[in-house]
PDB file of N, CA and C in Angstrom:
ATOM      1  N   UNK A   1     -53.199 -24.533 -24.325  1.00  0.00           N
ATOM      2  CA  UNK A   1     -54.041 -25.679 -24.534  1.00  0.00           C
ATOM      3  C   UNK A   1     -55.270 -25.347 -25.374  1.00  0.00           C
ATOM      4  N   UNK A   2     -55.339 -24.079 -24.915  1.00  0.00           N
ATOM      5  CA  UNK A   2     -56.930 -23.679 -26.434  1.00  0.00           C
ATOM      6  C   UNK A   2     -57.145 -24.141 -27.557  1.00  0.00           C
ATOM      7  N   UNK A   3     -55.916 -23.432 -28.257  1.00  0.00           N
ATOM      8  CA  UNK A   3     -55.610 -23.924 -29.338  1.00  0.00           C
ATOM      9  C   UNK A   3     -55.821 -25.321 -30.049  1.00  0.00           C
ATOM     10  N   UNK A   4     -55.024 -25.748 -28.803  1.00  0.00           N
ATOM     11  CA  UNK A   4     -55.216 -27.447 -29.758  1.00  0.00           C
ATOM     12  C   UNK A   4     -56.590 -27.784 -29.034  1.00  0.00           C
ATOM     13  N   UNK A   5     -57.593 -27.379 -28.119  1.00  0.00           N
ATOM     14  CA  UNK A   5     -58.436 -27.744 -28.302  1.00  0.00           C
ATOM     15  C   UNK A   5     -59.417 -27.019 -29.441  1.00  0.00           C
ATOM     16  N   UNK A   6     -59.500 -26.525 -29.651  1.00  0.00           N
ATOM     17  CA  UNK A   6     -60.094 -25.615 -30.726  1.00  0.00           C
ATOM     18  C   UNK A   6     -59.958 -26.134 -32.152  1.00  0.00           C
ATOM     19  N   UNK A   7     -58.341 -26.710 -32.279  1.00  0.00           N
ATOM     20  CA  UNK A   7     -58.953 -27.433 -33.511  1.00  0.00           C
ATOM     21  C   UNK A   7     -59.239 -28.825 -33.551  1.00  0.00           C
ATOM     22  N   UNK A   8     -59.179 -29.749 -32.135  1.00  0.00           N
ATOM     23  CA  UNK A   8     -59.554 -31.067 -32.605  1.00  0.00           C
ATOM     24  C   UNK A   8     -60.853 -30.641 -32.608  1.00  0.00           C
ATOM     25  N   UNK A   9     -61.516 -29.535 -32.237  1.00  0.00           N
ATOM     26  CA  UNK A   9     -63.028 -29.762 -31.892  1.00  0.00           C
ATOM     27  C   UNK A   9     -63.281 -29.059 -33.535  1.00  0.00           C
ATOM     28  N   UNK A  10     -62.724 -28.659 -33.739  1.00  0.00           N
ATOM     29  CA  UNK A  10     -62.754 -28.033 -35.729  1.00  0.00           C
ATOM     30  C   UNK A  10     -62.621 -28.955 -36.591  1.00  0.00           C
ATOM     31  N   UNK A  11     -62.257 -29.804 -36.271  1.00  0.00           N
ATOM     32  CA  UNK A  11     -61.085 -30.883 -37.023  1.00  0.00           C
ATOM     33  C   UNK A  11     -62.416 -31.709 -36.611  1.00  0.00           C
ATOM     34  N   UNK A  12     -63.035 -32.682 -35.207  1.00  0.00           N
ATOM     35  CA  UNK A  12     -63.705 -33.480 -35.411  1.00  0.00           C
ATOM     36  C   UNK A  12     -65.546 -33.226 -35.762  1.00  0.00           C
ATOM     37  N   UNK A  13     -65.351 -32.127 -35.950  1.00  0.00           N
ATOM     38  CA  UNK A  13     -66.530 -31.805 -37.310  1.00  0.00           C
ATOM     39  C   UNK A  13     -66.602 -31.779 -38.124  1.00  0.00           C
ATOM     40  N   UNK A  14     -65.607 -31.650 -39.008  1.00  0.00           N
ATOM     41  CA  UNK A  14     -65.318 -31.969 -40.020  1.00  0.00           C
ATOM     42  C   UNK A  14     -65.626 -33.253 -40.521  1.00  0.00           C
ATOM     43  N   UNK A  15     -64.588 -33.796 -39.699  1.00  0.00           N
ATOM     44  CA  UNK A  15     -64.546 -35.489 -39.851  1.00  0.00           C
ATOM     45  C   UNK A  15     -66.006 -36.428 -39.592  1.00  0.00           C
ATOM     46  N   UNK A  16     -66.648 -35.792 -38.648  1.00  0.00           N
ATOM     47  CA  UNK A  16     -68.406 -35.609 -38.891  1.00  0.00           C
ATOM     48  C   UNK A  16     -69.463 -35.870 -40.028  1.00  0.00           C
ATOM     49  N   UNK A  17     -69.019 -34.664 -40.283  1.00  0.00           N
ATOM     50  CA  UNK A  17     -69.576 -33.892 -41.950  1.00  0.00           C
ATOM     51  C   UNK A  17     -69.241 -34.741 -42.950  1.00  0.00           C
ATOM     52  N   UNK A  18     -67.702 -35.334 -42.974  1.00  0.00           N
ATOM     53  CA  UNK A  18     -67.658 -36.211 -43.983  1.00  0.00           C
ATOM     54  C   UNK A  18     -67.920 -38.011 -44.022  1.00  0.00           C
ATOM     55  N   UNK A  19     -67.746 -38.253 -42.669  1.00  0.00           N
ATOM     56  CA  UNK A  19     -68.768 -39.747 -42.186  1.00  0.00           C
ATOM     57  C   UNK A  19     -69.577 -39.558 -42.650  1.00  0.00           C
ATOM     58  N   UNK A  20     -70.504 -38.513 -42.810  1.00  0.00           N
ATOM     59  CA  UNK A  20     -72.208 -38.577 -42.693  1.00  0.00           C
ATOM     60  C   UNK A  20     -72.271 -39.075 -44.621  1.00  0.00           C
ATOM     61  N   UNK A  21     -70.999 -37.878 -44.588  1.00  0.00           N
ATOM     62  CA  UNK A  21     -71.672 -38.006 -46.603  1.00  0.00           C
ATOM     63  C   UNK A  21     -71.331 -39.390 -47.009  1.00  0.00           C
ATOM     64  N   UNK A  22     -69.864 -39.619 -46.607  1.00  0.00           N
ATOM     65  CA  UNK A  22     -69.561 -40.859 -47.432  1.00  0.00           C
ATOM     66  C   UNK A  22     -70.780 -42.249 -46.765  1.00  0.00           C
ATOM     67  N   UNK A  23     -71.070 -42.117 -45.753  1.00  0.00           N
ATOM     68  CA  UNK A  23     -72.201 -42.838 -44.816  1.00  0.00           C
ATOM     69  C   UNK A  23     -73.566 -42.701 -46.240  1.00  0.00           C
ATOM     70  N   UNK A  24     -73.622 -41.842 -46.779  1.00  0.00           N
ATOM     71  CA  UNK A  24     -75.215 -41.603 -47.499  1.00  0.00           C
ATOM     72  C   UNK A  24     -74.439 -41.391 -48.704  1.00  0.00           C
ATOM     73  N   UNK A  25     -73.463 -41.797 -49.382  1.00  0.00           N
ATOM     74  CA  UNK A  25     -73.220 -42.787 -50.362  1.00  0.00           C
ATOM     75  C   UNK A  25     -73.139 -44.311 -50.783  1.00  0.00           C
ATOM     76  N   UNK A  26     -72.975 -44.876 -49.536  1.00  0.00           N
ATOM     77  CA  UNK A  26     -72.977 -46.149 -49.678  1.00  0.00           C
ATOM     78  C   UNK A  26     -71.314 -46.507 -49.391  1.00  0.00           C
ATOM     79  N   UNK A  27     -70.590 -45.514 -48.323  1.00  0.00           N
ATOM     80  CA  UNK A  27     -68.925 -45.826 -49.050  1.00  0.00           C
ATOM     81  C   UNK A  27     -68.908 -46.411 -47.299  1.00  0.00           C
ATOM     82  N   UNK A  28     -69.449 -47.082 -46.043  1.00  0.00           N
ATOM     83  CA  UNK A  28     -70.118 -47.247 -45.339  1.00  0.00           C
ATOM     84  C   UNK A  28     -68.304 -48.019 -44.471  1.00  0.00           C
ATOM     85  N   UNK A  29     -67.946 -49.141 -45.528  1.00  0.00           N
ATOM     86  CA  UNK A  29     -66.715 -49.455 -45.251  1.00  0.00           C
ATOM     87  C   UNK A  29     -64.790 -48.480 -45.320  1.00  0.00           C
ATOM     88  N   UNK A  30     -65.454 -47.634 -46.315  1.00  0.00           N
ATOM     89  CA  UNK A  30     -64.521 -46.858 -46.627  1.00  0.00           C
ATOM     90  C   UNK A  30     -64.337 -45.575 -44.992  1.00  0.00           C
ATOM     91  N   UNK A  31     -65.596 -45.270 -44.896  1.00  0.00           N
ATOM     92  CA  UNK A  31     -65.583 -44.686 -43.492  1.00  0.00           C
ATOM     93  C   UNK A  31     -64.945 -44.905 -42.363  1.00  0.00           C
ATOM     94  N   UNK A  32     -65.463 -46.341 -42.070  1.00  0.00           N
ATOM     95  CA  UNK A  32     -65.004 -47.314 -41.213  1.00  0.00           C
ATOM     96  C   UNK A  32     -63.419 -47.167 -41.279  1.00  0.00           C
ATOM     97  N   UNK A  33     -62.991 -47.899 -42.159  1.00  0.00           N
ATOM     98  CA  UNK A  33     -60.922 -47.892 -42.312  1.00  0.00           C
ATOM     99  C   UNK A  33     -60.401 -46.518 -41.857  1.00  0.00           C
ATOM    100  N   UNK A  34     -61.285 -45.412 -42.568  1.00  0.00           N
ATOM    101  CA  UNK A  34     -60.781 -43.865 -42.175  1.00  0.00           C
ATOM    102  C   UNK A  34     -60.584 -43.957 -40.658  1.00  0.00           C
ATOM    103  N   UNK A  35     -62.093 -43.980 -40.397  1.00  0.00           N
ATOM    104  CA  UNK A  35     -61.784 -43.684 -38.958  1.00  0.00           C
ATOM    105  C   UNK A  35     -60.816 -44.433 -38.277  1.00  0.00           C
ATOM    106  N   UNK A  36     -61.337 -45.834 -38.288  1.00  0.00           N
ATOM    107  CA  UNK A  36     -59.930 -46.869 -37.014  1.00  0.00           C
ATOM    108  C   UNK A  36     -58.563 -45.809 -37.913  1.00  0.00           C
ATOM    109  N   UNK A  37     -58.188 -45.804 -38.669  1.00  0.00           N
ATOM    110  CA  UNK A  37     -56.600 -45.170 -39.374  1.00  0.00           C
ATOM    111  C   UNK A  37     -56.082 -43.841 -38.625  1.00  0.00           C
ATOM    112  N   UNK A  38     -57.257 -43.573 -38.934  1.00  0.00           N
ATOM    113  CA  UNK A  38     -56.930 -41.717 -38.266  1.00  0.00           C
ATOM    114  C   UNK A  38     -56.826 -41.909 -36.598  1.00  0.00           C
ATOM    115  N   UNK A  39     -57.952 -42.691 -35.725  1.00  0.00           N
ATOM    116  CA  UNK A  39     -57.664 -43.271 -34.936  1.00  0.00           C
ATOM    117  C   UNK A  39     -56.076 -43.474 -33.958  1.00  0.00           C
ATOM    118  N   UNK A  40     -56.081 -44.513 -34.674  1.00  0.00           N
ATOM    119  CA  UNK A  40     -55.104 -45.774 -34.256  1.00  0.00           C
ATOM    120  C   UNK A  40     -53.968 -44.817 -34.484  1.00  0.00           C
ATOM    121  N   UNK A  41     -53.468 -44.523 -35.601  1.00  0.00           N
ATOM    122  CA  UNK A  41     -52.393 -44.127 -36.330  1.00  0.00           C
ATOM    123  C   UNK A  41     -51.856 -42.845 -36.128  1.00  0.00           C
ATOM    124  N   UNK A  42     -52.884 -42.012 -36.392  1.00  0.00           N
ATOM    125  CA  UNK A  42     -52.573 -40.483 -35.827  1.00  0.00           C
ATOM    126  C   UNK A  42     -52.656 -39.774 -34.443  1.00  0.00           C
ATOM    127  N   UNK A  43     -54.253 -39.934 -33.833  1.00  0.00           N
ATOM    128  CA  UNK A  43     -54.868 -39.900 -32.421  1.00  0.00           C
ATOM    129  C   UNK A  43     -54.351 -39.716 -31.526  1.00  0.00           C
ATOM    130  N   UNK A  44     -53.521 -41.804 -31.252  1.00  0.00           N
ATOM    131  CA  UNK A  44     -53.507 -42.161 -29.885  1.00  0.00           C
ATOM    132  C   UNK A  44     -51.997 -41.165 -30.162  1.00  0.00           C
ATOM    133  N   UNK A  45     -51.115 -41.512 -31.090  1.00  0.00           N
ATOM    134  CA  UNK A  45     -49.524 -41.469 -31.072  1.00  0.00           C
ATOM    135  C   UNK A  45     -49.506 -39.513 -30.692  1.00  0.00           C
ATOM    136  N   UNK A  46     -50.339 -39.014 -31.081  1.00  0.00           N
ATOM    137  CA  UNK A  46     -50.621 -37.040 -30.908  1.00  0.00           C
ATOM    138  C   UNK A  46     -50.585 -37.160 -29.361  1.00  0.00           C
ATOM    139  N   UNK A  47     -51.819 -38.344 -28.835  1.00  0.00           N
ATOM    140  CA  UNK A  47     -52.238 -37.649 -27.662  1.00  0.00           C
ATOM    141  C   UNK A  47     -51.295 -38.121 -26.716  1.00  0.00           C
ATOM    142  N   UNK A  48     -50.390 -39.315 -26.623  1.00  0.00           N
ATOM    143  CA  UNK A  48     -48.999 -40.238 -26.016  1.00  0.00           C
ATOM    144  C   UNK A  48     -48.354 -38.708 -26.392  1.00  0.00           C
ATOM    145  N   UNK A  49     -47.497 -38.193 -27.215  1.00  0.00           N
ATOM    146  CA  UNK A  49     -46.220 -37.287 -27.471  1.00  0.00           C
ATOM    147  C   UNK A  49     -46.891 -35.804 -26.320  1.00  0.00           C
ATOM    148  N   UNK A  50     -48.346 -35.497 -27.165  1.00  0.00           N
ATOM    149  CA  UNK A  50     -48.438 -34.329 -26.021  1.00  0.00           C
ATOM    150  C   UNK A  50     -48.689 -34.305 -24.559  1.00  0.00           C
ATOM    151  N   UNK A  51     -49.154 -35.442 -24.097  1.00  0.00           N
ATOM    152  CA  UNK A  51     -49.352 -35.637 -22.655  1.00  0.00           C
ATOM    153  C   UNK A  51     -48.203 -36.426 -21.798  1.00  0.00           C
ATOM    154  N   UNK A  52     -47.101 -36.734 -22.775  1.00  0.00           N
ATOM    155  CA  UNK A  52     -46.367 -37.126 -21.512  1.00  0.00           C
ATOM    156  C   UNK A  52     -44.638 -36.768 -22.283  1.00  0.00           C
ATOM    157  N   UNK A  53     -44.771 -35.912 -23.482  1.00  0.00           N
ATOM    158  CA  UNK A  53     -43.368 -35.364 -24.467  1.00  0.00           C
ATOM    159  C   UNK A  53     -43.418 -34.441 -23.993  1.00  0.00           C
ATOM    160  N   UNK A  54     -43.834 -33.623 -24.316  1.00  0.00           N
ATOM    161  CA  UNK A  54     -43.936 -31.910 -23.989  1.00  0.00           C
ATOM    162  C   UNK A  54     -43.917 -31.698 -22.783  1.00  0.00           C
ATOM    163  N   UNK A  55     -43.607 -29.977 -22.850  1.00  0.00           N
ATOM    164  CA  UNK A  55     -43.539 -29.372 -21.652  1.00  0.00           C
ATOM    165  C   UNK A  55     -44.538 -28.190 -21.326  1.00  0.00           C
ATOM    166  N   UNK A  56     -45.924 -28.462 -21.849  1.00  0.00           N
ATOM    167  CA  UNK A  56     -46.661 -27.137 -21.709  1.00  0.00           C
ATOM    168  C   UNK A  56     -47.301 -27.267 -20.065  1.00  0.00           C
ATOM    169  N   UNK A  57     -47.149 -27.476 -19.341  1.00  0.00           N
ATOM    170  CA  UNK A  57     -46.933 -27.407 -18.145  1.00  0.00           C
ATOM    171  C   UNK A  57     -49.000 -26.945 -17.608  1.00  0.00           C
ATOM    172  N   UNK A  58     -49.618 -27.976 -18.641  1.00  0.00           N
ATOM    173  CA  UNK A  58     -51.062 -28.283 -17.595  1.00  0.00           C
ATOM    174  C   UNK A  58     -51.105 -28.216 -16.982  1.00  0.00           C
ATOM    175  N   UNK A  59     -52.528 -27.307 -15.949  1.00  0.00           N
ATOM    176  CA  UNK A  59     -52.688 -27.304 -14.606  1.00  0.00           C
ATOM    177  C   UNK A  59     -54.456 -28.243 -14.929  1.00  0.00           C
ATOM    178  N   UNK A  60     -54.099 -28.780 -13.597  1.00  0.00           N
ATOM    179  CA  UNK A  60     -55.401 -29.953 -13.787  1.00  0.00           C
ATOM    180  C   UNK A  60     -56.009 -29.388 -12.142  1.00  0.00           C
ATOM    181  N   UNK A  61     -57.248 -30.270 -12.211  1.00  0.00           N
ATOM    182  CA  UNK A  61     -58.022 -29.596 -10.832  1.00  0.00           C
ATOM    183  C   UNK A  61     -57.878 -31.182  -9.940  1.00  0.00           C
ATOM    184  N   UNK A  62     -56.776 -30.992  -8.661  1.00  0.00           N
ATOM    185  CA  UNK A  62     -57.045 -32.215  -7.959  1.00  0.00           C
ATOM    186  C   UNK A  62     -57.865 -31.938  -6.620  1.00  0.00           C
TER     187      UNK A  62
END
């Protein structure tokens, strides 16, 4: 599980870094579509396949 936490947390700095710029260009809407897209489109459908497809066999604290 490191791993993939390691890079959404790599990955959503990035995606950070580049809100901010296109944000202090004026591209304000262009941001916006990115995000809901990447969102909606990529996100939820990653986090549905790995939390209930796979078999890496999470231990959670009940």
């Amino acid at each position: 599980m490191m791993p993939f936490l390691a890079a959404s947390s790599f990955l959503d700095a990035i995606q950070s870094v580049l809100s901010g710029i296109a944000r202090g260009c004026g591209w304000q809407k262009l941001g916006a579509y990115v995000n809901l897209v990447s969102f909606y489109l990529v996100g939820i459908p990653c986090a549905v396949i790995l939390a209930f497809f796979t078999q890496m066999k999470a231990q959670v604290i009940s």
